[in-house]
N, C-alpha and C. Protein backbone atom coordinates (compact mmCIF):
# COMPACT_ATOMS: atom_id res chain seq x y z
N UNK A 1 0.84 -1.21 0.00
CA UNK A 1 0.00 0.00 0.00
C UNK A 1 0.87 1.26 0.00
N UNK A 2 1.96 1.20 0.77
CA UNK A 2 2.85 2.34 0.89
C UNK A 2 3.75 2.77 -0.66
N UNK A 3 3.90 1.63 -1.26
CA UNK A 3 4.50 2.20 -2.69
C UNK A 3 3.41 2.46 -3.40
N UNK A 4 2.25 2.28 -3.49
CA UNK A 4 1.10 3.14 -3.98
C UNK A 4 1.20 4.55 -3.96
N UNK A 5 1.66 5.10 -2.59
CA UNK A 5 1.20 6.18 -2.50
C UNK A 5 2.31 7.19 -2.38
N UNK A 6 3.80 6.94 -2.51
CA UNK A 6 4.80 7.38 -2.37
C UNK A 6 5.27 7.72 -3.74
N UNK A 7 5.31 9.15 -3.88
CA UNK A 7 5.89 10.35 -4.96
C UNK A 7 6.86 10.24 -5.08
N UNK A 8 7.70 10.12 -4.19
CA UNK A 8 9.17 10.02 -4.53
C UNK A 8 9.97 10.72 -3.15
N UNK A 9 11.08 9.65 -3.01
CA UNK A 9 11.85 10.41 -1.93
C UNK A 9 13.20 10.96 -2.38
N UNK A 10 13.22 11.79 -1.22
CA UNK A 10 14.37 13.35 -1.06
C UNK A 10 15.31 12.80 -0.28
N UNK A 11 16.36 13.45 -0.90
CA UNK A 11 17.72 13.49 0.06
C UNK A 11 17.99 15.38 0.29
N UNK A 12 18.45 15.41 1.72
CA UNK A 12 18.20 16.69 2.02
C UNK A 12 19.75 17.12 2.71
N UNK A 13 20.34 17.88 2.54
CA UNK A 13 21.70 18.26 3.65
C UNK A 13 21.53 19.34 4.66
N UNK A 14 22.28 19.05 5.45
CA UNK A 14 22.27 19.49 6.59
C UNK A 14 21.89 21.15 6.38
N UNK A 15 20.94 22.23 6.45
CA UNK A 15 20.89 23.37 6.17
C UNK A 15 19.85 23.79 5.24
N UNK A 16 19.77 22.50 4.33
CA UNK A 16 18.88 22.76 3.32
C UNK A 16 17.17 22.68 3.48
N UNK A 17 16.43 23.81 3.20
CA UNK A 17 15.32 23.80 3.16
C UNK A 17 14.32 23.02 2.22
N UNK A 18 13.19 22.26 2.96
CA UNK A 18 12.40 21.30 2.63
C UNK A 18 11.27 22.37 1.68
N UNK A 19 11.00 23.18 2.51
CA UNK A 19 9.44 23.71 1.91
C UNK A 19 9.77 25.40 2.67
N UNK A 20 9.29 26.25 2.48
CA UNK A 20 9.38 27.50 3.03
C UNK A 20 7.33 28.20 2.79
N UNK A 21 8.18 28.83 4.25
CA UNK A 21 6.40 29.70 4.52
C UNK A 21 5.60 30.21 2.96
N UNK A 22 4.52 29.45 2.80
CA UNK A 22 3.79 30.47 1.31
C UNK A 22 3.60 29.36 -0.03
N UNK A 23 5.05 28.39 0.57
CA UNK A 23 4.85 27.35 -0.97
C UNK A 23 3.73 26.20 -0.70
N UNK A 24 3.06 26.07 -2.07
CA UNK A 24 2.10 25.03 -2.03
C UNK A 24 1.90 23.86 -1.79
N UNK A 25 0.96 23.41 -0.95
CA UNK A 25 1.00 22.18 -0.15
C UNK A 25 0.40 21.15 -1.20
N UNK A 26 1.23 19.93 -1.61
CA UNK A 26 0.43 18.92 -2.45
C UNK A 26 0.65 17.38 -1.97
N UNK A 27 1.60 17.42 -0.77
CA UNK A 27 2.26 16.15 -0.34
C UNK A 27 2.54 16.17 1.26
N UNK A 28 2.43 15.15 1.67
CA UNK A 28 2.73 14.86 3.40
C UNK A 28 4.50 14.34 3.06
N UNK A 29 4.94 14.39 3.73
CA UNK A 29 5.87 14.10 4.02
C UNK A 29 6.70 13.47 5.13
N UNK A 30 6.87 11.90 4.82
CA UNK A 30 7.36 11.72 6.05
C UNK A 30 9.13 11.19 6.39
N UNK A 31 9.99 11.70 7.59
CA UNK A 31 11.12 11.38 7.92
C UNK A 31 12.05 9.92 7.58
N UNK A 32 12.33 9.61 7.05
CA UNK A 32 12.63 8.65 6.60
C UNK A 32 13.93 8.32 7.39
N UNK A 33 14.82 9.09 7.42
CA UNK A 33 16.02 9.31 7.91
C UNK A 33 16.18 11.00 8.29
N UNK A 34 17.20 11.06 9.61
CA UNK A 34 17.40 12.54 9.76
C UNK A 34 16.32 13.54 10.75
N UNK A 35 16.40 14.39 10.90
CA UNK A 35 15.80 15.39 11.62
C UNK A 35 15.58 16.54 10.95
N UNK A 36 14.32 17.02 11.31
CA UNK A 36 13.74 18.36 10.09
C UNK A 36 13.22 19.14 11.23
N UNK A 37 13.45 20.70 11.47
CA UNK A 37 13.35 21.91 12.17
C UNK A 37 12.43 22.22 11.73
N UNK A 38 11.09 23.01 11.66
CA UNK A 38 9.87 23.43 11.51
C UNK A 38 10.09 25.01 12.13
N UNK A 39 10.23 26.47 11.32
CA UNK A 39 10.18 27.71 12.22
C UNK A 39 9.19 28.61 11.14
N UNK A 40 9.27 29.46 12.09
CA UNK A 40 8.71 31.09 11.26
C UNK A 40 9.32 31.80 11.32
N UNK A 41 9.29 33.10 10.76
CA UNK A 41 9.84 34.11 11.06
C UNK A 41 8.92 35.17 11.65
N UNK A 42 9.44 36.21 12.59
CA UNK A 42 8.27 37.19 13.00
C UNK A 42 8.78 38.66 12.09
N UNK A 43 7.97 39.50 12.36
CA UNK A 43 8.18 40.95 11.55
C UNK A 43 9.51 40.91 11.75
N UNK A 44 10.28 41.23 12.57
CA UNK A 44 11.81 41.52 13.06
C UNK A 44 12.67 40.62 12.05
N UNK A 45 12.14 39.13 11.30
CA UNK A 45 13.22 38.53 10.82
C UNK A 45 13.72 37.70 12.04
N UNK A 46 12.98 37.81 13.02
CA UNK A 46 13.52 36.84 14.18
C UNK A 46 13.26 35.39 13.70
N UNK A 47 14.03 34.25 14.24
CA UNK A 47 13.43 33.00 13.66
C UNK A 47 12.50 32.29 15.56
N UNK A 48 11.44 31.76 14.88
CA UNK A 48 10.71 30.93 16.03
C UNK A 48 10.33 29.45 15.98
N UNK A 49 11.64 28.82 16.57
CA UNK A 49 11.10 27.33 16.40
C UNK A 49 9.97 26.86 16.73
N UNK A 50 8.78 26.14 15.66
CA UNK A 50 7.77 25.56 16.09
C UNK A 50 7.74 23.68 16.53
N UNK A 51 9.22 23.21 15.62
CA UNK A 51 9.11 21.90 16.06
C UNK A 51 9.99 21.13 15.15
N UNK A 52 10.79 19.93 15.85
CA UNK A 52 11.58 18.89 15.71
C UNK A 52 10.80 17.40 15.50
N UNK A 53 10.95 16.97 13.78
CA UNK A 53 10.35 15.88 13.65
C UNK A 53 11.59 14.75 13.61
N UNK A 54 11.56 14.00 14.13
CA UNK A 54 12.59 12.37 14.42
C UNK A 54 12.03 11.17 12.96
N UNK A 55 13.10 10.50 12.47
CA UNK A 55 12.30 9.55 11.79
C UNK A 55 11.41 8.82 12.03
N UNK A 56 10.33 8.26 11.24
CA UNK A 56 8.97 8.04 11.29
C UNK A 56 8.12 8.81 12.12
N UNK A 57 8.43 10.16 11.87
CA UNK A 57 7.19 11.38 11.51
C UNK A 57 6.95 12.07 10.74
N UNK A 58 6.10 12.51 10.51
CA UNK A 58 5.30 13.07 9.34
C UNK A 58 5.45 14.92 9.82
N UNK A 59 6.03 15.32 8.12
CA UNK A 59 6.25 17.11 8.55
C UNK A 59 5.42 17.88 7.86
N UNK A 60 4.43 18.71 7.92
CA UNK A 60 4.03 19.26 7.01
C UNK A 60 2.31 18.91 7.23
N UNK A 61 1.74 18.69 8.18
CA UNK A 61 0.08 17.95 8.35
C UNK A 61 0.04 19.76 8.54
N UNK A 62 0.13 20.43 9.02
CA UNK A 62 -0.55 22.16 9.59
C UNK A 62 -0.86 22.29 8.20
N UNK A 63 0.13 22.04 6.87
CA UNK A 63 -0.70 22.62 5.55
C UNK A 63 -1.71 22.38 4.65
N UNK A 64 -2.38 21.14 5.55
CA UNK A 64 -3.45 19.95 4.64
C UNK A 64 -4.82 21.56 4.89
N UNK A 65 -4.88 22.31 5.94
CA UNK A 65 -6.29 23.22 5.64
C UNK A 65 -5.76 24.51 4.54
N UNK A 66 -5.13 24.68 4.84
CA UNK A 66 -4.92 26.25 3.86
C UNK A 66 -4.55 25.93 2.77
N UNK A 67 -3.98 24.62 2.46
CA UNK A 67 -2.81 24.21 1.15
C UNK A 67 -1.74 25.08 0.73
N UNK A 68 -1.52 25.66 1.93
CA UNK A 68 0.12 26.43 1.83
C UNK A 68 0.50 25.89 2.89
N UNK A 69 2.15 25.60 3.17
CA UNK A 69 2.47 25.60 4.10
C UNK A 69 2.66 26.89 4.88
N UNK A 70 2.63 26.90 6.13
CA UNK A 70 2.32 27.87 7.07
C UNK A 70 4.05 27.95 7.92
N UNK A 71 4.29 27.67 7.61
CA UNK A 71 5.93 27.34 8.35
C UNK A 71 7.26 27.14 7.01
N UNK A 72 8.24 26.93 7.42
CA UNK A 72 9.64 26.77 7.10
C UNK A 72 9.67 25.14 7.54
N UNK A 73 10.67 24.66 6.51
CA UNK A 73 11.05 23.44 7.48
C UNK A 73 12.66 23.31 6.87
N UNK A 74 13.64 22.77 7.73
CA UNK A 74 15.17 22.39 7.34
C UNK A 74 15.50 21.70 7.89
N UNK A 75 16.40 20.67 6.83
CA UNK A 75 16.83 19.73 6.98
C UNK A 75 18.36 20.24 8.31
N UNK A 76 18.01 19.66 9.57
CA UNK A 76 19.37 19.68 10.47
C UNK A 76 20.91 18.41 10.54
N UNK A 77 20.15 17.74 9.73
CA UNK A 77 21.13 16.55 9.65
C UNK A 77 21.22 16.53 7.80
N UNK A 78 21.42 15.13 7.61
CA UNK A 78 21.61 13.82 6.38
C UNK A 78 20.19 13.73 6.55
N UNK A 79 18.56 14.00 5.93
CA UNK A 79 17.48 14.18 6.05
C UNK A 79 17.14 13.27 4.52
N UNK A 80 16.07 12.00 4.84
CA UNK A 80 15.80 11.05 3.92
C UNK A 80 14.22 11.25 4.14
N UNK A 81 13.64 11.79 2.70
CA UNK A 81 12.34 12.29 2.84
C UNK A 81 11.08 11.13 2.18
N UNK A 82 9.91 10.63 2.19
CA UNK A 82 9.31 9.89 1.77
C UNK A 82 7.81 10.94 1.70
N UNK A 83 7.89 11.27 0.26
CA UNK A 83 6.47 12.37 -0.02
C UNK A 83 5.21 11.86 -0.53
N UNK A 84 4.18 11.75 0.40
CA UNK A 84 2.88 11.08 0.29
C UNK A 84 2.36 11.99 -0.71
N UNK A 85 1.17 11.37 -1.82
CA UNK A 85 0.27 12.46 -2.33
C UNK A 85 -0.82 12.47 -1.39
N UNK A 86 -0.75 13.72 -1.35
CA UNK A 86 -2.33 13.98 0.23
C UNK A 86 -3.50 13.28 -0.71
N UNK A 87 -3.75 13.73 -1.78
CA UNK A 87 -4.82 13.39 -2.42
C UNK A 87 -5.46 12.10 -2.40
N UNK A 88 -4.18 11.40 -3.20
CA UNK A 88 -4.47 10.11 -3.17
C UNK A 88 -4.81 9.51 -2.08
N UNK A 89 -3.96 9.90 -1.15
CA UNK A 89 -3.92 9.03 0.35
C UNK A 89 -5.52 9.35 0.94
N UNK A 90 -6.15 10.48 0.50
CA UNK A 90 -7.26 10.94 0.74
C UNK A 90 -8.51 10.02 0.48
N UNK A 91 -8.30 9.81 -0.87
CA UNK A 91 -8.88 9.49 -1.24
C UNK A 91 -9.29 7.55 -1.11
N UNK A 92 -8.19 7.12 -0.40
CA UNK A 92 -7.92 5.91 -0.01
C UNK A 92 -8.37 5.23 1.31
N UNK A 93 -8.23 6.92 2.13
CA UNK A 93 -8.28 6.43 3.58
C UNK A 93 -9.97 6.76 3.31
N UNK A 94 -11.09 6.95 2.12
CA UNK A 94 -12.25 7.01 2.66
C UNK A 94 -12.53 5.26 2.32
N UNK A 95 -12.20 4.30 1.87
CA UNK A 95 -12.38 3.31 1.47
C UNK A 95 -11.55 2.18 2.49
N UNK A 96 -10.57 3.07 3.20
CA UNK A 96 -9.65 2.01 4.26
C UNK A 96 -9.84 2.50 5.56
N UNK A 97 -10.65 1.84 6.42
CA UNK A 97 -10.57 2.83 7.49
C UNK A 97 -9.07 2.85 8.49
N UNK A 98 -8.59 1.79 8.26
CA UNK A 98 -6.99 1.79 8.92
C UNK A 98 -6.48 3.05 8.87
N UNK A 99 -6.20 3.28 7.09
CA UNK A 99 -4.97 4.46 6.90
C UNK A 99 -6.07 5.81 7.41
N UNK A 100 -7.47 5.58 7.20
CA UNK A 100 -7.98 6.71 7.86
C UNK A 100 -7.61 7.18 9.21
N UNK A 101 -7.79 6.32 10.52
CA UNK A 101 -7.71 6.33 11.67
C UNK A 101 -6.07 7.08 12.24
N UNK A 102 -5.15 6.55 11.32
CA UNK A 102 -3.60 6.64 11.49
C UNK A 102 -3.71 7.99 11.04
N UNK A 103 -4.21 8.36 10.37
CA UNK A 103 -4.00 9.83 9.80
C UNK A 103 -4.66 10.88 10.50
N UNK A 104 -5.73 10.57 11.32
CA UNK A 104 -6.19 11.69 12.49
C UNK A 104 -5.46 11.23 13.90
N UNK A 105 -4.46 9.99 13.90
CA UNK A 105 -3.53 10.29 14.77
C UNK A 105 -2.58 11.08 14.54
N UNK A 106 -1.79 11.24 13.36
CA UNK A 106 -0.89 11.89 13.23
C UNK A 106 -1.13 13.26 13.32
N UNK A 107 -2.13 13.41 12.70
CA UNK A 107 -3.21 15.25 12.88
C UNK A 107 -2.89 15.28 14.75
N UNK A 108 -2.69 14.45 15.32
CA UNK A 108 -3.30 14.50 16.75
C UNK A 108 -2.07 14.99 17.59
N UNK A 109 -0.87 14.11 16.98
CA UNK A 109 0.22 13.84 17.54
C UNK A 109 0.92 15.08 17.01
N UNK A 110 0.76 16.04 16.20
CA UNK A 110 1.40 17.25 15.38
C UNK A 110 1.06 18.02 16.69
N UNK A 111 -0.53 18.30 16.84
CA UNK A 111 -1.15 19.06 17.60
C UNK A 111 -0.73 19.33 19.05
N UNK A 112 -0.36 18.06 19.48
CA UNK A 112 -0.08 17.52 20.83
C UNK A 112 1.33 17.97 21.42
N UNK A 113 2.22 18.74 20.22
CA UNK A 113 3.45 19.14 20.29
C UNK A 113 3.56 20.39 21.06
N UNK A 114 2.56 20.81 20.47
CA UNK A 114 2.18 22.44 21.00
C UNK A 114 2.01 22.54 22.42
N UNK A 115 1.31 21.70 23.26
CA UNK A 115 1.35 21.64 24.61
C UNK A 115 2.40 22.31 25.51
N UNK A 116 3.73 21.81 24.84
CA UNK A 116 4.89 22.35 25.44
C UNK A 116 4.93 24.09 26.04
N UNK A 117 4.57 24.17 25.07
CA UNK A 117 4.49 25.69 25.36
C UNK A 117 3.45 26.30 26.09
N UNK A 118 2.69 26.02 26.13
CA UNK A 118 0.96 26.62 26.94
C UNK A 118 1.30 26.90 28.07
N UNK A 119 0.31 27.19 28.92
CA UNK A 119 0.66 27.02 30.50
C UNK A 119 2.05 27.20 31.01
N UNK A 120 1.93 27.69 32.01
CA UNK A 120 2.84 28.74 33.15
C UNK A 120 3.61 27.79 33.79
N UNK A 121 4.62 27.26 33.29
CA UNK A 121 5.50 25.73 33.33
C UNK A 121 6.82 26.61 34.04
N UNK A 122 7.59 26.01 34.44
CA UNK A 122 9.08 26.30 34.84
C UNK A 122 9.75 25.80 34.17
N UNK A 123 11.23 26.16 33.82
CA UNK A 123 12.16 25.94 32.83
C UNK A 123 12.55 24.59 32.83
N UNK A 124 12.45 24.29 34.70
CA UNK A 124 13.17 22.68 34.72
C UNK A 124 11.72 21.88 34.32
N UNK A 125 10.54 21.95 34.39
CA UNK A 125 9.62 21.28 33.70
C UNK A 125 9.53 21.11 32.53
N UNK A 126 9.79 22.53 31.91
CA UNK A 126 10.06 22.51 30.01
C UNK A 126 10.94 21.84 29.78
N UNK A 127 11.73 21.73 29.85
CA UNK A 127 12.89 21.14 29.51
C UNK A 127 12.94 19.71 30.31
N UNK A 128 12.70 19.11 31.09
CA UNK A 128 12.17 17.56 31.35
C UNK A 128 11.22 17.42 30.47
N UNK A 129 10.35 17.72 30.02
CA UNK A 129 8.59 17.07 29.27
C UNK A 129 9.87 17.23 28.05
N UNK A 130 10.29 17.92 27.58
CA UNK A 130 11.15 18.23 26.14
C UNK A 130 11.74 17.13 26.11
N UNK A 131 12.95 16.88 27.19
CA UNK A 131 13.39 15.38 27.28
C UNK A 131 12.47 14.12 27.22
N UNK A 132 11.63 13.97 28.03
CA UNK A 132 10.69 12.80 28.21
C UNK A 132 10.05 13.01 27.23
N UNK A 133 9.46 13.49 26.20
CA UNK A 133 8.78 13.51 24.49
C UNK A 133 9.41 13.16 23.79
N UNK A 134 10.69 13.33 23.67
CA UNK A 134 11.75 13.05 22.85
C UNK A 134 12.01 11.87 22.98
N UNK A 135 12.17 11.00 24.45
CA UNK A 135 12.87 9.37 24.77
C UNK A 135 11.49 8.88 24.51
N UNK A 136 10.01 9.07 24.72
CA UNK A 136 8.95 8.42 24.15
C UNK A 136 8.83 8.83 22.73
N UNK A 137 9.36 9.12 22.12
CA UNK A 137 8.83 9.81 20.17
C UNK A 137 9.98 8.42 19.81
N UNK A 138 11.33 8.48 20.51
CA UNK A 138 12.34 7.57 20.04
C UNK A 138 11.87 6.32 20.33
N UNK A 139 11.64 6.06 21.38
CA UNK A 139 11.02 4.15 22.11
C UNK A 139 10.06 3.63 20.80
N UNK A 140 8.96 4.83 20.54
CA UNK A 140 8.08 4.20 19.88
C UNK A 140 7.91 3.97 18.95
N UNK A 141 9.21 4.31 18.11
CA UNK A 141 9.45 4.30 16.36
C UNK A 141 11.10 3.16 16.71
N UNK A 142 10.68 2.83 17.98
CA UNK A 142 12.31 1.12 17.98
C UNK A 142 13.57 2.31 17.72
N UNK A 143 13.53 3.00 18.59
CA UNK A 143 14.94 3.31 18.99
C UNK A 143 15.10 3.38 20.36
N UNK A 144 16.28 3.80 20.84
CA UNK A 144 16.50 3.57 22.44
C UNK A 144 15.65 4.71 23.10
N UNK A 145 15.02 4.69 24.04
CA UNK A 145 14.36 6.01 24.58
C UNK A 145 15.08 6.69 25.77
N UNK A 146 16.38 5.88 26.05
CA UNK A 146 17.21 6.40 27.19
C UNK A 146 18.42 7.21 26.61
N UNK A 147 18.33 6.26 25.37
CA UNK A 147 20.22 6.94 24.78
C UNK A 147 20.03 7.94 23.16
N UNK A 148 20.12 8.63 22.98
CA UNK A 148 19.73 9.03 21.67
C UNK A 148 20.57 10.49 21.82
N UNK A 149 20.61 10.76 20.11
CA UNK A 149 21.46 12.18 19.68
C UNK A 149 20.45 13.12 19.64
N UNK A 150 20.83 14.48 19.98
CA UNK A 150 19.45 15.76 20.21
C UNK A 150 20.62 16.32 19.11
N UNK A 151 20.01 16.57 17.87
CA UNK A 151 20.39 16.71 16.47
C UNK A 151 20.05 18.40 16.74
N UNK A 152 19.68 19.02 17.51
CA UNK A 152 19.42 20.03 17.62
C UNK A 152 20.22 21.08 18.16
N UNK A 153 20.56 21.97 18.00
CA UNK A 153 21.53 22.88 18.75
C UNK A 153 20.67 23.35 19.91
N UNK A 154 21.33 23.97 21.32
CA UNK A 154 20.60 24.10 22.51
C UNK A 154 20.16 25.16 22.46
N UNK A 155 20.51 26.49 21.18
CA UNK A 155 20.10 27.60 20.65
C UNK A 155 18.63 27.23 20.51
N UNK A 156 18.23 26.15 19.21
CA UNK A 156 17.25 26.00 18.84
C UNK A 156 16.33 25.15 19.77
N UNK A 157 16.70 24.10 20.77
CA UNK A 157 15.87 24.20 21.55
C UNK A 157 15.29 25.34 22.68
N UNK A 158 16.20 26.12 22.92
CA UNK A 158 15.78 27.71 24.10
C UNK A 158 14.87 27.84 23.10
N UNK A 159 15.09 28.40 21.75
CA UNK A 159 13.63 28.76 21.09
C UNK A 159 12.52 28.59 21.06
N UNK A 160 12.82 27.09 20.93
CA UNK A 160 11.62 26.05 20.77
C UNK A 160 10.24 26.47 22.18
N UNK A 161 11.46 26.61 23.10
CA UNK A 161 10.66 25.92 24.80
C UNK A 161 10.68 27.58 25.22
N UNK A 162 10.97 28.63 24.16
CA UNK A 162 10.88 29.95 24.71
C UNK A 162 11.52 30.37 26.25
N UNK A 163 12.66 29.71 26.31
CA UNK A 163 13.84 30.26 27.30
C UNK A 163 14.91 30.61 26.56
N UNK A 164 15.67 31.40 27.80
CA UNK A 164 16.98 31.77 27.39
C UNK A 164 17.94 30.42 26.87
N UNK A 165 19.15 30.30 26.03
CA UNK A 165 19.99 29.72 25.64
C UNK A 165 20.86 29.38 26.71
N UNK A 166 20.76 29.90 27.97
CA UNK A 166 21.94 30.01 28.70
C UNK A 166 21.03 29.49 30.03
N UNK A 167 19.90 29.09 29.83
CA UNK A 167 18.63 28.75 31.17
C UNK A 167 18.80 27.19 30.92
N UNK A 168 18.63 26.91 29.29
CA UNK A 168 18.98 25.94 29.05
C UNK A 168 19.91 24.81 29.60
N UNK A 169 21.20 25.07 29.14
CA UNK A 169 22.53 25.16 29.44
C UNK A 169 22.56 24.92 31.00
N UNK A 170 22.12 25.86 32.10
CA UNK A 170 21.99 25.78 33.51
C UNK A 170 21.08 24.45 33.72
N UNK A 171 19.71 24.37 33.32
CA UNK A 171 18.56 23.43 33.44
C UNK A 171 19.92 21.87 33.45
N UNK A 172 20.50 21.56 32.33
CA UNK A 172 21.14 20.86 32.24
C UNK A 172 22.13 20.58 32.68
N UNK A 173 23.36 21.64 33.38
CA UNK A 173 23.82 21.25 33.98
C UNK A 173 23.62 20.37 35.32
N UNK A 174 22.41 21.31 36.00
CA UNK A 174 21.43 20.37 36.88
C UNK A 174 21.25 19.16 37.06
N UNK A 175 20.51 19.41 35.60
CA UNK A 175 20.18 17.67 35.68
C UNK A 175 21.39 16.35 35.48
N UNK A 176 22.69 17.24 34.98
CA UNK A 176 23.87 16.22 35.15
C UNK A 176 24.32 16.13 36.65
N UNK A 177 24.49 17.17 37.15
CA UNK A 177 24.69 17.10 38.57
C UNK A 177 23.87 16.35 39.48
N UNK A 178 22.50 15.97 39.44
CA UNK A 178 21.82 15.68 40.05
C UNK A 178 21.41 14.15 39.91
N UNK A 179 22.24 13.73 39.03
CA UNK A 179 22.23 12.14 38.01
C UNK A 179 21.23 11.96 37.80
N UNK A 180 20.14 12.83 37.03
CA UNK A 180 19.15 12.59 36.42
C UNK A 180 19.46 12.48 34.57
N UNK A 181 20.41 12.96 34.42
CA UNK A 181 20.96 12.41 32.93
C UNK A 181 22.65 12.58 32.90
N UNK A 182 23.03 12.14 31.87
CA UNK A 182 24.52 12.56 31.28
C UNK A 182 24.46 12.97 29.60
N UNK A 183 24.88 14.27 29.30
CA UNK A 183 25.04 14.21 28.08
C UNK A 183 26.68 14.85 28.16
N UNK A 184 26.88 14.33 26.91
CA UNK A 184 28.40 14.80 26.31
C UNK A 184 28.43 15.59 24.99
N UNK A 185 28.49 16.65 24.69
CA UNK A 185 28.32 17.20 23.37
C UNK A 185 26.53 17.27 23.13
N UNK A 186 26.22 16.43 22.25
CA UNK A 186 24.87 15.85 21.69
C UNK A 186 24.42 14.39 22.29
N UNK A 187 25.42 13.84 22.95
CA UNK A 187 25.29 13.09 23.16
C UNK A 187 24.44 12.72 24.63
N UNK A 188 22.97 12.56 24.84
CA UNK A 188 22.30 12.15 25.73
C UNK A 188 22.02 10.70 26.50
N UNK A 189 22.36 10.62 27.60
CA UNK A 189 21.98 9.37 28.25
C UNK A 189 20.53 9.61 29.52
N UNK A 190 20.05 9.52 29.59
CA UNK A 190 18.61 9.57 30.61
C UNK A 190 19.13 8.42 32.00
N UNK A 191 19.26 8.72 32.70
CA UNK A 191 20.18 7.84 33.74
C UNK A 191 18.59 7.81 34.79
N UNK A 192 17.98 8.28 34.92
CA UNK A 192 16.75 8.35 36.14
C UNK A 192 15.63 9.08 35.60
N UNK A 193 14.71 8.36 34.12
CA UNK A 193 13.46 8.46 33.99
C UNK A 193 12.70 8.70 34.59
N UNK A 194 12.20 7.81 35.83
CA UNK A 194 11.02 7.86 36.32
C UNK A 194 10.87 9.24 37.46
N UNK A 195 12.69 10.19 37.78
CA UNK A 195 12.65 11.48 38.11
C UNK A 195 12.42 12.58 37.24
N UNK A 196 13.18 11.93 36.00
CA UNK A 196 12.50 12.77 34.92
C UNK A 196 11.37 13.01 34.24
N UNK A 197 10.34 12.20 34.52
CA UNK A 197 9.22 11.62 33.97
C UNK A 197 8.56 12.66 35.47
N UNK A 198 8.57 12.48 36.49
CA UNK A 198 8.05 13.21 37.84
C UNK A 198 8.06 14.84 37.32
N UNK A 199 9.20 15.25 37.53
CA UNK A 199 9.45 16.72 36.77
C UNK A 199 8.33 16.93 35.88
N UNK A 200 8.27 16.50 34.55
CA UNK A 200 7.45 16.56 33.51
C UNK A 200 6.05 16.73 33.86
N UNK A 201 5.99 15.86 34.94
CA UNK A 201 4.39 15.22 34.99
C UNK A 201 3.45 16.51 34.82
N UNK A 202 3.32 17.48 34.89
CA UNK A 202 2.65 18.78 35.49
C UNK A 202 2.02 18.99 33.86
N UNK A 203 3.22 19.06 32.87
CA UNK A 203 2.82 18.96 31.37
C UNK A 203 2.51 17.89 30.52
N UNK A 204 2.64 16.86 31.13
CA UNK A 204 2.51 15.64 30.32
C UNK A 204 1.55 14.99 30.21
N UNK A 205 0.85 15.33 31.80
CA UNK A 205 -0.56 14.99 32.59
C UNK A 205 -1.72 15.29 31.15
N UNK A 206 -1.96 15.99 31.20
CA UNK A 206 -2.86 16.56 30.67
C UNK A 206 -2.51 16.08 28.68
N UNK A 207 -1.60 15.69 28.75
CA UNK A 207 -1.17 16.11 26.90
C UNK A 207 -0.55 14.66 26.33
N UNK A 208 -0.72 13.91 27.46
CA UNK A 208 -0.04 12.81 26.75
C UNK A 208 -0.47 12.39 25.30
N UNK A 209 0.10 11.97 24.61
CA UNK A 209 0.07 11.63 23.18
C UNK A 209 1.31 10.55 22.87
């Protein structure tokens, strides 16, 4: 069923832009390999991260109502793209209810990202739920959910989670000090989940996905 509906896949480099704010939406797109950044820009030319997709997720569901995309997206790594035709797939999932059902999860699971940000959270909560989304997004697509690379610069996560770059940076030193994780460079280890998972709980409660 999946080579039915697959346009053709992308190879993307590290920097290079997938789709930009305004261009026309005709395809879903999903991660194949690599990590893809999702931002805007505001009047200022400021950039505002809206979101980090991991392989086996889908980038680009916000443009299925307007048929523009509404965002930026860039490739942060070696980015291996697999481009659905919305149409077709549309037109498939009214006759399959499977690929139907999977596809208002993924609508669900886009949505569910946004949480992060809402509500009057503390930095060490943002940044635990950020961690604990990330080791559950990895577990559930069969990768390790304790050990994994944050392909992301800590610039672009402060963005993301709307803190300082340098709150960040502190949040984490913390949590190395406190052996609730170890990272080295990019390199993350989760050493005490179920404290990190506690932290979180305040945002996660409510938003799990």
């Amino acid at each position: 069923m999946q080579a039915m509906l697959v346009d053709d896949v992308s190879h993307y480099e590290e920097g290079q832009h997938i789709f930009r704010e305004g261009d026309p939406f005709d395809a879903i797109a999903a991660v194949r390999a690599g990590t893809v950044k999702t931002y805007i820009l505001d009047r200022e030319g400021r950039e505002q991260v809206l979101g980090f997709f991991l392989p086996g997720e889908v980038v680009g569901l916000n443009a299925i109502h307007p048929q523009i995309y509404p965002c930026n997206a860039v490739a942060l790594d070696t980015v291996v793209l697999c481009r659905f035709s919305f149409q077709r797939m549309s037109s498939l999932a009214s006759t399959m209810p499977g690929l139907q059902s999977r596809l208002f999860r993924l609508l669900s699971e886009d949505i569910g990202k946004a949480a992060l940000l809402s509500g009057d959270f503390s930095a060490d909560e943002r940044m635990a739920a950020f961690i604990v989304s990330l080791s559950r997004r990895y577990a559930r697509r069969g990768f390790s959910g304790t050990r994994f690379h944050l392909p992301m610069a800590r610039t672009d996560i402060a963005n993301y989670l709307r803190l300082a770059p340098e709150t960040v940076s502190r949040v984490l030193r913390r949590l190395r000090t406190d052996g609730v994780l170890d990272i080295d460079r990019r390199e993350l280890r989760i050493l005490d989940l179920p404290r990190l998972e506690q932290m979180a709980e305040a945002i996660l409660r409510d938003h799990a996905h």
